[in-house]
C-alpha atoms as a PDB file:
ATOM      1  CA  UNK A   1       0.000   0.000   0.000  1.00  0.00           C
ATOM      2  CA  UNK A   2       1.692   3.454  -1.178  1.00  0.00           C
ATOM      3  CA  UNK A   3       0.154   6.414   1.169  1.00  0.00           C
ATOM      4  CA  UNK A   4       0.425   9.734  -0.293  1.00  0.00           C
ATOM      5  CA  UNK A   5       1.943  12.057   1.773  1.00  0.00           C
ATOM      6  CA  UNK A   6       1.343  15.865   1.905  1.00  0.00           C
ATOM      7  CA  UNK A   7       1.367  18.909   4.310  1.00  0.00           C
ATOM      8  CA  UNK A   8      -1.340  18.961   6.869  1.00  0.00           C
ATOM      9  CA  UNK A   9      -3.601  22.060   6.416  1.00  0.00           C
ATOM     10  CA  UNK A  10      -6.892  23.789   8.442  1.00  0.00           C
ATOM     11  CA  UNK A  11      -7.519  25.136  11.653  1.00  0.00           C
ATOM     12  CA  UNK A  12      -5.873  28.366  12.922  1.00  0.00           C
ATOM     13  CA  UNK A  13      -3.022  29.560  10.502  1.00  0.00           C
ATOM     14  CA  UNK A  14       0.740  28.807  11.720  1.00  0.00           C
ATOM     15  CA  UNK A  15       1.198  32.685  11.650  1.00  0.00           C
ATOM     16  CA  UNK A  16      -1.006  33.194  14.042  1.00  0.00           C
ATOM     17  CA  UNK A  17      -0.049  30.835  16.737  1.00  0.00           C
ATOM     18  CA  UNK A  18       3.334  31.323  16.094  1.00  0.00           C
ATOM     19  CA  UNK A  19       2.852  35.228  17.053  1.00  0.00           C
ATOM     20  CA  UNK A  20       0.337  34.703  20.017  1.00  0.00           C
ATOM     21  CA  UNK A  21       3.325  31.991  20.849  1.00  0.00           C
ATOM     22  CA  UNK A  22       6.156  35.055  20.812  1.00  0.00           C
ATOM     23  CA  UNK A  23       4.044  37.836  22.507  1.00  0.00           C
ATOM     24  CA  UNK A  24       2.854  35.227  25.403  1.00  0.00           C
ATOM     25  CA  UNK A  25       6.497  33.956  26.368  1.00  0.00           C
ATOM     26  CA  UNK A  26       7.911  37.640  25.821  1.00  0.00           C
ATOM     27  CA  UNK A  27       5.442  38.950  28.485  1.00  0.00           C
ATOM     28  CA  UNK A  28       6.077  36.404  30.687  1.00  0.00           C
ATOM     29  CA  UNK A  29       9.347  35.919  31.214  1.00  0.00           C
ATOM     30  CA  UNK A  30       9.213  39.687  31.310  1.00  0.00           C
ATOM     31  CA  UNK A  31       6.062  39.192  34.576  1.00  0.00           C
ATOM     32  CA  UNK A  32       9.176  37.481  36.101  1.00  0.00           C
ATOM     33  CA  UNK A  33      10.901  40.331  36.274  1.00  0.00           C
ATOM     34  CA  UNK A  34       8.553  41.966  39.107  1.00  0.00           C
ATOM     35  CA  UNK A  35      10.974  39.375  41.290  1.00  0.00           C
ATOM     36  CA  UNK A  36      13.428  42.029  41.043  1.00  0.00           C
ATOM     37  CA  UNK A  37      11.426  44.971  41.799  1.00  0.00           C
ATOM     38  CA  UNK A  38       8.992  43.585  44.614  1.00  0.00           C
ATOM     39  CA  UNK A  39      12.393  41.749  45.943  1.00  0.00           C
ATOM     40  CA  UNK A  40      10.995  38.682  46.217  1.00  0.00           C
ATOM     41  CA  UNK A  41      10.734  35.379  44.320  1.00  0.00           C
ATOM     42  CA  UNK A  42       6.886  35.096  44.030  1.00  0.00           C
ATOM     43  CA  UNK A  43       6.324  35.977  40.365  1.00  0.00           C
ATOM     44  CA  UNK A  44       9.013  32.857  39.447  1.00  0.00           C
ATOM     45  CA  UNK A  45       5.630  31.010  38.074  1.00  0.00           C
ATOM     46  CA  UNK A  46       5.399  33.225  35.186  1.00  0.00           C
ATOM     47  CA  UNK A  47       8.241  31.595  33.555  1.00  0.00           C
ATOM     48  CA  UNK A  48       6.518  28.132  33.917  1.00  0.00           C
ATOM     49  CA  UNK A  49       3.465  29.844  31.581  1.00  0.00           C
ATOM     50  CA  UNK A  50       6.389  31.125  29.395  1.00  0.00           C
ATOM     51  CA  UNK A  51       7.413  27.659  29.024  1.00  0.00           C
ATOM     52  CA  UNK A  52       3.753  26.187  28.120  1.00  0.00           C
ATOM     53  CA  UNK A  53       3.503  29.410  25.399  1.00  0.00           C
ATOM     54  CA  UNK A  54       6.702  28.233  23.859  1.00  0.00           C
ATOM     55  CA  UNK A  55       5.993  25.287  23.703  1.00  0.00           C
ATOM     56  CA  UNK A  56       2.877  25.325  22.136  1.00  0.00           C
ATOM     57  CA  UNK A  57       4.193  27.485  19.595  1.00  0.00           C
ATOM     58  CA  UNK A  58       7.155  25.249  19.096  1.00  0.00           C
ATOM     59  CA  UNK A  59       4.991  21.653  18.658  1.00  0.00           C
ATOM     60  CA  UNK A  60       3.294  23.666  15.795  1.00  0.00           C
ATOM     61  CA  UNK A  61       6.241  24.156  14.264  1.00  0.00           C
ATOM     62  CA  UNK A  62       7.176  20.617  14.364  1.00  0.00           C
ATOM     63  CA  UNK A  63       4.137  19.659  12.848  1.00  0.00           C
ATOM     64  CA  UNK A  64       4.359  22.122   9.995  1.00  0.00           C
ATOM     65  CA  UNK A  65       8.155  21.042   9.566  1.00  0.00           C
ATOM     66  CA  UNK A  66       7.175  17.228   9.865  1.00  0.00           C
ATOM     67  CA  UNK A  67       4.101  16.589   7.306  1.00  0.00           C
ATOM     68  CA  UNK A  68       6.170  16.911   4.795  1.00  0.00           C
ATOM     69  CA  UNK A  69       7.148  13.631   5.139  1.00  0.00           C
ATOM     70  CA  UNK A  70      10.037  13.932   7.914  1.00  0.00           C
ATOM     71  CA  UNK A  71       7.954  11.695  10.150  1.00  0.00           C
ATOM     72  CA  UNK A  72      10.810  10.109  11.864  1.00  0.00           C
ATOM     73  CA  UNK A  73      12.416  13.495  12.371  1.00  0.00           C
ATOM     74  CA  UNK A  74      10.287  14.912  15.013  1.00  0.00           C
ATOM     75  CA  UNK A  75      12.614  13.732  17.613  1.00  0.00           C
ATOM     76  CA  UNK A  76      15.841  15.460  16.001  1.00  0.00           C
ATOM     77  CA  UNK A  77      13.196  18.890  15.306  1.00  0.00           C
ATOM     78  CA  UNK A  78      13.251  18.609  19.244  1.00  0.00           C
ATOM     79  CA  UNK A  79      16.706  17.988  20.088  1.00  0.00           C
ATOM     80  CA  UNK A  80      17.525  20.790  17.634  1.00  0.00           C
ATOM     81  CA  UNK A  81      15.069  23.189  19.255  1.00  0.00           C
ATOM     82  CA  UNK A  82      16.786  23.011  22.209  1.00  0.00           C
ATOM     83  CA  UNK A  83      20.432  22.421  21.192  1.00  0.00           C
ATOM     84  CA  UNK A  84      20.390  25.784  19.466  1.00  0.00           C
ATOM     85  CA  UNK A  85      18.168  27.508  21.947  1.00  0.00           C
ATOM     86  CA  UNK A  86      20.563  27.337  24.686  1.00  0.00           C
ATOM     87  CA  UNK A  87      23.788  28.856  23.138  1.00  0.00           C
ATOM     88  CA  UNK A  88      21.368  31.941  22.708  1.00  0.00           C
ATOM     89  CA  UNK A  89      19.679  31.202  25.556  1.00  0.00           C
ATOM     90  CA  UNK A  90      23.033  31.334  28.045  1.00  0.00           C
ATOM     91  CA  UNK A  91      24.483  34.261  25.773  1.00  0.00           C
ATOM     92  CA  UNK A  92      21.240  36.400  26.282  1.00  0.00           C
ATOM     93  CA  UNK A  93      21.770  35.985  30.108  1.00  0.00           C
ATOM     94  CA  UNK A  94      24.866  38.261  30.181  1.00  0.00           C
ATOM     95  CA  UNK A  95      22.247  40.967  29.487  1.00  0.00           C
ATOM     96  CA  UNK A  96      20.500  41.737  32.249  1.00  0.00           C
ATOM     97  CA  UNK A  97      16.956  42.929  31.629  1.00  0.00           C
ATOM     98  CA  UNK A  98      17.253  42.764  27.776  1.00  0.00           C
ATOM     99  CA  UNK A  99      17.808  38.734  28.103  1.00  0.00           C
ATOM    100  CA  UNK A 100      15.074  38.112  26.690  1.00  0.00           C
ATOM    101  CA  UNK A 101      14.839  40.161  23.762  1.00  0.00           C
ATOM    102  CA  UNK A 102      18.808  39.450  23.455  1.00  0.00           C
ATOM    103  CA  UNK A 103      18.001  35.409  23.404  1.00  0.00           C
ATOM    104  CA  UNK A 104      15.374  36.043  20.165  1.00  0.00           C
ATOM    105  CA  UNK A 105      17.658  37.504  18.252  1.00  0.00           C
ATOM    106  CA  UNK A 106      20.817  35.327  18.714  1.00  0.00           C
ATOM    107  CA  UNK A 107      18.551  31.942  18.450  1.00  0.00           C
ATOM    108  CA  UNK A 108      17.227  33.570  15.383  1.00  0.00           C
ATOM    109  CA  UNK A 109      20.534  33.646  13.798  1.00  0.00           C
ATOM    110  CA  UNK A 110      21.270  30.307  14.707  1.00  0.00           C
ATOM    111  CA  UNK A 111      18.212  28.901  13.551  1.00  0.00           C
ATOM    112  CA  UNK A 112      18.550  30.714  10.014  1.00  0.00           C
ATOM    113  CA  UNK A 113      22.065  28.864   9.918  1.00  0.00           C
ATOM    114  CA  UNK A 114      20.902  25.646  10.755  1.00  0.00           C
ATOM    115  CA  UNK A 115      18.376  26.166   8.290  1.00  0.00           C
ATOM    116  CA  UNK A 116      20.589  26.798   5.972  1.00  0.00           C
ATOM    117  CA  UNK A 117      22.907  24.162   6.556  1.00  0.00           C
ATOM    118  CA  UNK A 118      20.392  21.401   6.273  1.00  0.00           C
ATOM    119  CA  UNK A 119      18.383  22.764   3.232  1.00  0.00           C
ATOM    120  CA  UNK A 120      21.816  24.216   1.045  1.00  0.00           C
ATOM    121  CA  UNK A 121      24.431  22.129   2.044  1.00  0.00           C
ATOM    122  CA  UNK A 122      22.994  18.883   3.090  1.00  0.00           C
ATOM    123  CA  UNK A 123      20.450  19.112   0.401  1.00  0.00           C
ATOM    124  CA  UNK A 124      17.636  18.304   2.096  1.00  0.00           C
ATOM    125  CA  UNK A 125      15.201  20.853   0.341  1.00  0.00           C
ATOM    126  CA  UNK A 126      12.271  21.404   2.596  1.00  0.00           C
ATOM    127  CA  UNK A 127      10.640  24.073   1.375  1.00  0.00           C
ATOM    128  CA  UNK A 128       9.714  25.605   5.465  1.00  0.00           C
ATOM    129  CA  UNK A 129      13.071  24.017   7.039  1.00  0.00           C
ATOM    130  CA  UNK A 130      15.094  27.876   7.207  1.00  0.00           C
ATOM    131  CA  UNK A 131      11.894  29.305   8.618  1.00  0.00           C
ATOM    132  CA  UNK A 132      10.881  26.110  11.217  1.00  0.00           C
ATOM    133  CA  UNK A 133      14.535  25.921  12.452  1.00  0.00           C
ATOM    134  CA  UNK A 134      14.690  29.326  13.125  1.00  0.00           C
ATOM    135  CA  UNK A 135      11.324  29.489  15.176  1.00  0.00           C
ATOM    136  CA  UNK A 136      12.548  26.236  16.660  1.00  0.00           C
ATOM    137  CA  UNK A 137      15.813  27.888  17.933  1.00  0.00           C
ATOM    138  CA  UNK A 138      13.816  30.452  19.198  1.00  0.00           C
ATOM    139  CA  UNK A 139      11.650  28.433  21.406  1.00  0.00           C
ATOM    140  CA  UNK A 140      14.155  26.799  22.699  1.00  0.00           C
ATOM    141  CA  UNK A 141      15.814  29.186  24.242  1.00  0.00           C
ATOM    142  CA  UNK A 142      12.749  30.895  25.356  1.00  0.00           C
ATOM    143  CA  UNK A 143      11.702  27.782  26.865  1.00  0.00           C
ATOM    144  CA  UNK A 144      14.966  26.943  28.612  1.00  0.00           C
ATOM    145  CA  UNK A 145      14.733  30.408  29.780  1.00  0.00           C
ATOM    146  CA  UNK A 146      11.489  29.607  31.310  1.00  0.00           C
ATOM    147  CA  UNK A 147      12.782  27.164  33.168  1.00  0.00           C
ATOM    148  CA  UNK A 148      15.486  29.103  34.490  1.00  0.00           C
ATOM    149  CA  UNK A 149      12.977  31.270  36.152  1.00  0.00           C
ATOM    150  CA  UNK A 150      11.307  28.935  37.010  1.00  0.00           C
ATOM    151  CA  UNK A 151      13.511  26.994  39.343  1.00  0.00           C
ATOM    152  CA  UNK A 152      15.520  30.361  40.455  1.00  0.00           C
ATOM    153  CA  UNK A 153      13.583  33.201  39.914  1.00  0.00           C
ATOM    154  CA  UNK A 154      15.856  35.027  37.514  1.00  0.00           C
ATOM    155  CA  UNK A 155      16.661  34.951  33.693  1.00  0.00           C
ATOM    156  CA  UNK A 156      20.730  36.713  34.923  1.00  0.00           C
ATOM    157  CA  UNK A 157      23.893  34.327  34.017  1.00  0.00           C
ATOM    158  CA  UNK A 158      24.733  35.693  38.096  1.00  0.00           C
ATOM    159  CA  UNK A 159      21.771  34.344  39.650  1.00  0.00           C
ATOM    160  CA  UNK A 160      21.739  30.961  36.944  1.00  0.00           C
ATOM    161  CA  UNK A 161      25.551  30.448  38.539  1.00  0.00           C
ATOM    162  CA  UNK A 162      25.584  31.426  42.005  1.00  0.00           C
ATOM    163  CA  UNK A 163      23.918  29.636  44.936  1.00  0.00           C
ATOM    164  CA  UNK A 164      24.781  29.472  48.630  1.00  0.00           C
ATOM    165  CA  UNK A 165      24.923  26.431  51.159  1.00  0.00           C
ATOM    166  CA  UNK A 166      24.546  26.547  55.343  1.00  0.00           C
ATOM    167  CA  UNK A 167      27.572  24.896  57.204  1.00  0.00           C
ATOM    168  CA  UNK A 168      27.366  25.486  60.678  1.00  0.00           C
ATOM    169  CA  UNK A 169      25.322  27.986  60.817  1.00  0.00           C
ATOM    170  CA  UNK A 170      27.575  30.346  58.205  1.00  0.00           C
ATOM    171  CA  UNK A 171      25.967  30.798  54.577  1.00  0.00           C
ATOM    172  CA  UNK A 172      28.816  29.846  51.823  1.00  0.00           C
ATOM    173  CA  UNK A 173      28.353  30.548  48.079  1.00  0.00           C
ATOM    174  CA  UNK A 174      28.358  27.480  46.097  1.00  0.00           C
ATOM    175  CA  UNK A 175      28.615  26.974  42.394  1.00  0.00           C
ATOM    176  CA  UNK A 176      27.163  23.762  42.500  1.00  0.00           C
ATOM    177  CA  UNK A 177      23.625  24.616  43.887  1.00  0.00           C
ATOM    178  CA  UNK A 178      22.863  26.726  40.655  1.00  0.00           C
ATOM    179  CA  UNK A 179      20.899  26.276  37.243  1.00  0.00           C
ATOM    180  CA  UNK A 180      24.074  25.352  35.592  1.00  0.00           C
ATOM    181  CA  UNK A 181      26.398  24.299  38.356  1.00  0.00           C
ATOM    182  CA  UNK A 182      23.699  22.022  39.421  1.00  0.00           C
ATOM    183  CA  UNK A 183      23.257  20.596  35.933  1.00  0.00           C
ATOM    184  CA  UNK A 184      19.594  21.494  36.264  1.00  0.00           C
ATOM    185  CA  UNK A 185      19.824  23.194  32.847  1.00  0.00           C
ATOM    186  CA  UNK A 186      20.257  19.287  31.858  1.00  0.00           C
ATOM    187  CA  UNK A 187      17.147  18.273  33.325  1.00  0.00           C
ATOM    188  CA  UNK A 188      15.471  21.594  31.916  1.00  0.00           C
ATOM    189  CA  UNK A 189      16.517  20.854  28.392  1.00  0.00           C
ATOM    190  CA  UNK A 190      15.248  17.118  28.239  1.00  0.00           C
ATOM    191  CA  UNK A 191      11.759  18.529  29.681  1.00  0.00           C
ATOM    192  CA  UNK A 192      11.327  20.672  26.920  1.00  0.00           C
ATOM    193  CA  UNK A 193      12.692  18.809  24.491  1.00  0.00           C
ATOM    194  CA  UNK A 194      10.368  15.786  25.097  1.00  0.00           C
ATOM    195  CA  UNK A 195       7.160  17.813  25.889  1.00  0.00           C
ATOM    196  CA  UNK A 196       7.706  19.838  21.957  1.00  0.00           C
ATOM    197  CA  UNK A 197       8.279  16.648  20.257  1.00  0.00           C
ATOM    198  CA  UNK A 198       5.535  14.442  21.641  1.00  0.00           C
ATOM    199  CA  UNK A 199       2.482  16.347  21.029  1.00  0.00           C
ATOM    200  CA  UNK A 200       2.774  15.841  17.053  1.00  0.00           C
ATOM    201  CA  UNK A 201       4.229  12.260  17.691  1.00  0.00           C
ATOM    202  CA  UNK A 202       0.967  10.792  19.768  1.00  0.00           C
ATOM    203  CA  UNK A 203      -1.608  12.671  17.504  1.00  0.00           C
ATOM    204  CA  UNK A 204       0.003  12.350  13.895  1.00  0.00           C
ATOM    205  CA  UNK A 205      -1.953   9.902  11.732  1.00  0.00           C
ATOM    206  CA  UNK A 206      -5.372  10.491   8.867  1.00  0.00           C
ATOM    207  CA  UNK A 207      -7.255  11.623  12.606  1.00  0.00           C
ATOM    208  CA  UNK A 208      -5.074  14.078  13.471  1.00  0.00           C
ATOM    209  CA  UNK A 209      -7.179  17.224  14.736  1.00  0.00           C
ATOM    210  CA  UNK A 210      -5.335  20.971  16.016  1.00  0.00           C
ATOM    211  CA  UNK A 211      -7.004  21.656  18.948  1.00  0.00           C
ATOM    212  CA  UNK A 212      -6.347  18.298  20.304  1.00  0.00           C
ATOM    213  CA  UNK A 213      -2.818  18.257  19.069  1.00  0.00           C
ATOM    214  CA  UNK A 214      -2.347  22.041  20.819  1.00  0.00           C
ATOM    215  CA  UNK A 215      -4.137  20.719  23.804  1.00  0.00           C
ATOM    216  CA  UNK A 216      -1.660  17.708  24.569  1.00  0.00           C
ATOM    217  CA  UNK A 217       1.500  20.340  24.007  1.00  0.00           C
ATOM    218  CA  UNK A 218      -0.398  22.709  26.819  1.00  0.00           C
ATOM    219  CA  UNK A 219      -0.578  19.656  29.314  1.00  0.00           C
ATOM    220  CA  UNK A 220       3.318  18.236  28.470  1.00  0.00           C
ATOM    221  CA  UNK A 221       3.584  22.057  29.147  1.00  0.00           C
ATOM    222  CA  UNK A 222       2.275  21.831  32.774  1.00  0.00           C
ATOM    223  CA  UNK A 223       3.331  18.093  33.545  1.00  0.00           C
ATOM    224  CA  UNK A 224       7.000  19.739  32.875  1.00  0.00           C
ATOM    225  CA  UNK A 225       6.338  22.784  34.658  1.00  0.00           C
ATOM    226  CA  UNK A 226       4.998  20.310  38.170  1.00  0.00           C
ATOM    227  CA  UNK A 227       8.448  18.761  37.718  1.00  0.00           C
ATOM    228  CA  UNK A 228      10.230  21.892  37.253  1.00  0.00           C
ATOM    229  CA  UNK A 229       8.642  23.380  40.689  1.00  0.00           C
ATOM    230  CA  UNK A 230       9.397  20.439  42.727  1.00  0.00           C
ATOM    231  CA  UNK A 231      13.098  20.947  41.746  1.00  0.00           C
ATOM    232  CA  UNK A 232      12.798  24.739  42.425  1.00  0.00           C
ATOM    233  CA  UNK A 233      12.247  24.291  46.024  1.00  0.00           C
ATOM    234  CA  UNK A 234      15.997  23.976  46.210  1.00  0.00           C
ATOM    235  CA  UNK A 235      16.592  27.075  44.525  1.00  0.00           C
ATOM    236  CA  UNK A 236      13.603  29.629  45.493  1.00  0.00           C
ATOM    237  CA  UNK A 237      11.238  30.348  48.785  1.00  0.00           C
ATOM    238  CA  UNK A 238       9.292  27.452  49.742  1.00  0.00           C
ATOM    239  CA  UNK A 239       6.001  30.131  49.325  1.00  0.00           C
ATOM    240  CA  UNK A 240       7.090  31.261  45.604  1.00  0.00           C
ATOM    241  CA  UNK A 241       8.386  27.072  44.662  1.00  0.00           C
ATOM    242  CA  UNK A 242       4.767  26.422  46.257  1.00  0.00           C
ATOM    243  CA  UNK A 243       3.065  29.225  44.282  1.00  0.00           C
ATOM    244  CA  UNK A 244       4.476  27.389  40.921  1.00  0.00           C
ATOM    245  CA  UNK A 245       3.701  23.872  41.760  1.00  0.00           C
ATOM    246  CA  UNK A 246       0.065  24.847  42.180  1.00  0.00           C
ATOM    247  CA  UNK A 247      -0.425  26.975  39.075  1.00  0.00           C
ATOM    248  CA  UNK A 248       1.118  24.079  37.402  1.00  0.00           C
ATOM    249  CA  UNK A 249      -0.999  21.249  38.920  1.00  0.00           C
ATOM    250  CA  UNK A 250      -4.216  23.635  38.191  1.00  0.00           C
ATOM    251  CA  UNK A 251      -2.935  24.118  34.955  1.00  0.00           C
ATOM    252  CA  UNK A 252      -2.099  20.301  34.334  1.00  0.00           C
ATOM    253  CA  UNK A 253      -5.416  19.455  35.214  1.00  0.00           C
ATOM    254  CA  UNK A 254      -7.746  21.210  33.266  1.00  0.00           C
ATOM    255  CA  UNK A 255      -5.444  20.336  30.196  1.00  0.00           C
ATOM    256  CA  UNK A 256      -5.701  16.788  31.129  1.00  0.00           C
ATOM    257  CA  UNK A 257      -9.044  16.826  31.445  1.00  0.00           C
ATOM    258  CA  UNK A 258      -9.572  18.967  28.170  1.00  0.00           C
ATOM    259  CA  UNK A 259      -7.227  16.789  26.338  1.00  0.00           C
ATOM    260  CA  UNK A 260      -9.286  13.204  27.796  1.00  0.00           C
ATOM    261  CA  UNK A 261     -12.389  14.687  25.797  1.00  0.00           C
ATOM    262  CA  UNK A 262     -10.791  15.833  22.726  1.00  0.00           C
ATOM    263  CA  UNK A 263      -9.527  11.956  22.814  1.00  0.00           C
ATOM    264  CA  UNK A 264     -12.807  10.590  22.848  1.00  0.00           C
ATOM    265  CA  UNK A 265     -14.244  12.831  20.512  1.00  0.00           C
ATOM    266  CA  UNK A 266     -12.018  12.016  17.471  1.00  0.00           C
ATOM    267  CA  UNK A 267     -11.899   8.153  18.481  1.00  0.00           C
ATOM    268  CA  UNK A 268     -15.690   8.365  18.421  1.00  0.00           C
ATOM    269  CA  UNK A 269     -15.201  10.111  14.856  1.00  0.00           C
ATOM    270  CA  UNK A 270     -13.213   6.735  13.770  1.00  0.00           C
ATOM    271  CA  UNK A 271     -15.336   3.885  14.950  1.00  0.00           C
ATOM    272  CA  UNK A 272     -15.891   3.421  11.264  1.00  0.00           C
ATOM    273  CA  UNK A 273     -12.649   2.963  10.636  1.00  0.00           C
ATOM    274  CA  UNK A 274     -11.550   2.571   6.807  1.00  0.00           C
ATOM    275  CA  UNK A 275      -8.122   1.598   5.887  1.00  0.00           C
ATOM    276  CA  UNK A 276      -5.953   4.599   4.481  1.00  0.00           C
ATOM    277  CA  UNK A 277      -6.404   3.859   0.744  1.00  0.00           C
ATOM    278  CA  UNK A 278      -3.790   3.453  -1.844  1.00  0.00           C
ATOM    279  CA  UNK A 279      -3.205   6.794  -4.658  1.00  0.00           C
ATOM    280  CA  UNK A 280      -4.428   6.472  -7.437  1.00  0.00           C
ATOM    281  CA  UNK A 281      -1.827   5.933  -9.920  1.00  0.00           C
ATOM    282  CA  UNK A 282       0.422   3.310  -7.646  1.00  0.00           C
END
């Protein structure tokens, strides 16, 4: 059997999510920033919803990159993602309040490389690959970003490097009890790598539907984000590491839930199931 294959279309344009997707993590992981002014850690949780708006924006992007044919790559689209993201990511952080902003433009230009690379040199002539490698760059460093907030309260190279320990009764700075000295940059990377590449993976096939697809991304999104606050309580305030877990277990819920009817909807669409039939021709 020879199944044709062809660029998945309908439902709201890439353009659109793609900008909603920008604007949402932008504002975010700029929210976070009221940690600095209100001198606390509180407002960390706004870099967990800058993760979920990446990241929805991001498993679109795989999608649009993978129907044309590049099934198999939808793993490497989110290895990629995030393998690109963080060299702009951990630049942008030397930048103080313009991190953000800093970390779009340098995963921009790494994307556009990348894109170029794999459509110009190694030949692989995907009409959307400059474009979907450079939006992929972008949210992963927006989404590692996220993260960083997330777990310390800060976007800052200082604050991702520096941490403190208690020995006998005299706080000590240590390297080690960091973002990156830590290695929870690691942990942050495989979160969001996994949770942009297995939206499009589970839902790909003749019954795949948007909102469903966008609705599993939103609750990887949230089950990364619970994981992500239980690891913060080493870095933040119990109250602000608390504040996180419970947006994301709210959030994780009603996605879940959302998600378990979307399910059933589209399986009840296929109960008169048809095999995918040959084109014409073959």
């Amino acid at each position: 059997m020879t199944v044709k294959i062809e660029v998945v279309a309908g439902g709201i344009p890439h353009t659109k999510i793609m900008v909603a997707g920008l604007l949402a993590s932008l504002v975010c992981l700029y929210l976070s920033y009221l940690n600095v002014y209100t001198n606390t850690e509180m407002f960390s949780f706004f870099g967990g919803l800058a993760v979920v708006a990446a990241l929805l924006w991001g498993s679109h992007t795989v999608k649009v990159l993978c129907s044309y044919g590049i099934g198999t790559g939808v793993p490497s689209a989110g290895m990629i993602a995030f393998g690109s993201g963080v060299i702009g990511m951990l630049l942008a952080t030397k930048f103080g309040i313009a991190a953000p902003i800093v970390a779009l433009v340098l995963a921009a230009i790494i994307g556009l490389i990348l894109g170029y690379l794999s459509n110009d040199v190694l030949n692989m002539k995907i009409p959307t690959m400059v474009k979907s490698l450079t939006e992929l760059a972008i949210v992963g460093a927006f989404t590692l970003m996220g993260f960083a907030v997330l777990m310390t309260g800060s976007f800052t190279f200082a604050n991702l490097t520096s941490g403190s320990v208690t020995l006998l009764g005299q706080v000590m700075p240590s390297y080690e009890v960091s973002f990156i000295g830590g290695s929870l940059i690691a942990t942050a990377f495989m979160l969001g790598a996994l949770a942009i590449q297995h939206p499009f993976n589970a839902c790909l096939g003749p019954g795949w539907t948007q909102d469903r697809m966008l609705m599993l991304t939103a609750e990887c999104g949230f089950l990364s984000m619970i994981v992500a606050a239980f690891m913060s309580f080493a870095l933040v305030t119990s109250g602000a590491a608390l504040i996180s877990l419970i947006v994301a277990l709210v959030g994780w819920g009603y996605t879940y839930t959302e998600y378990m009817k979307l399910g059933k909807r589209d399986a009840a669409a296929w109960l008169d199931l048809k095999p995918i039939p040959d084109v014409e021709g073959h």
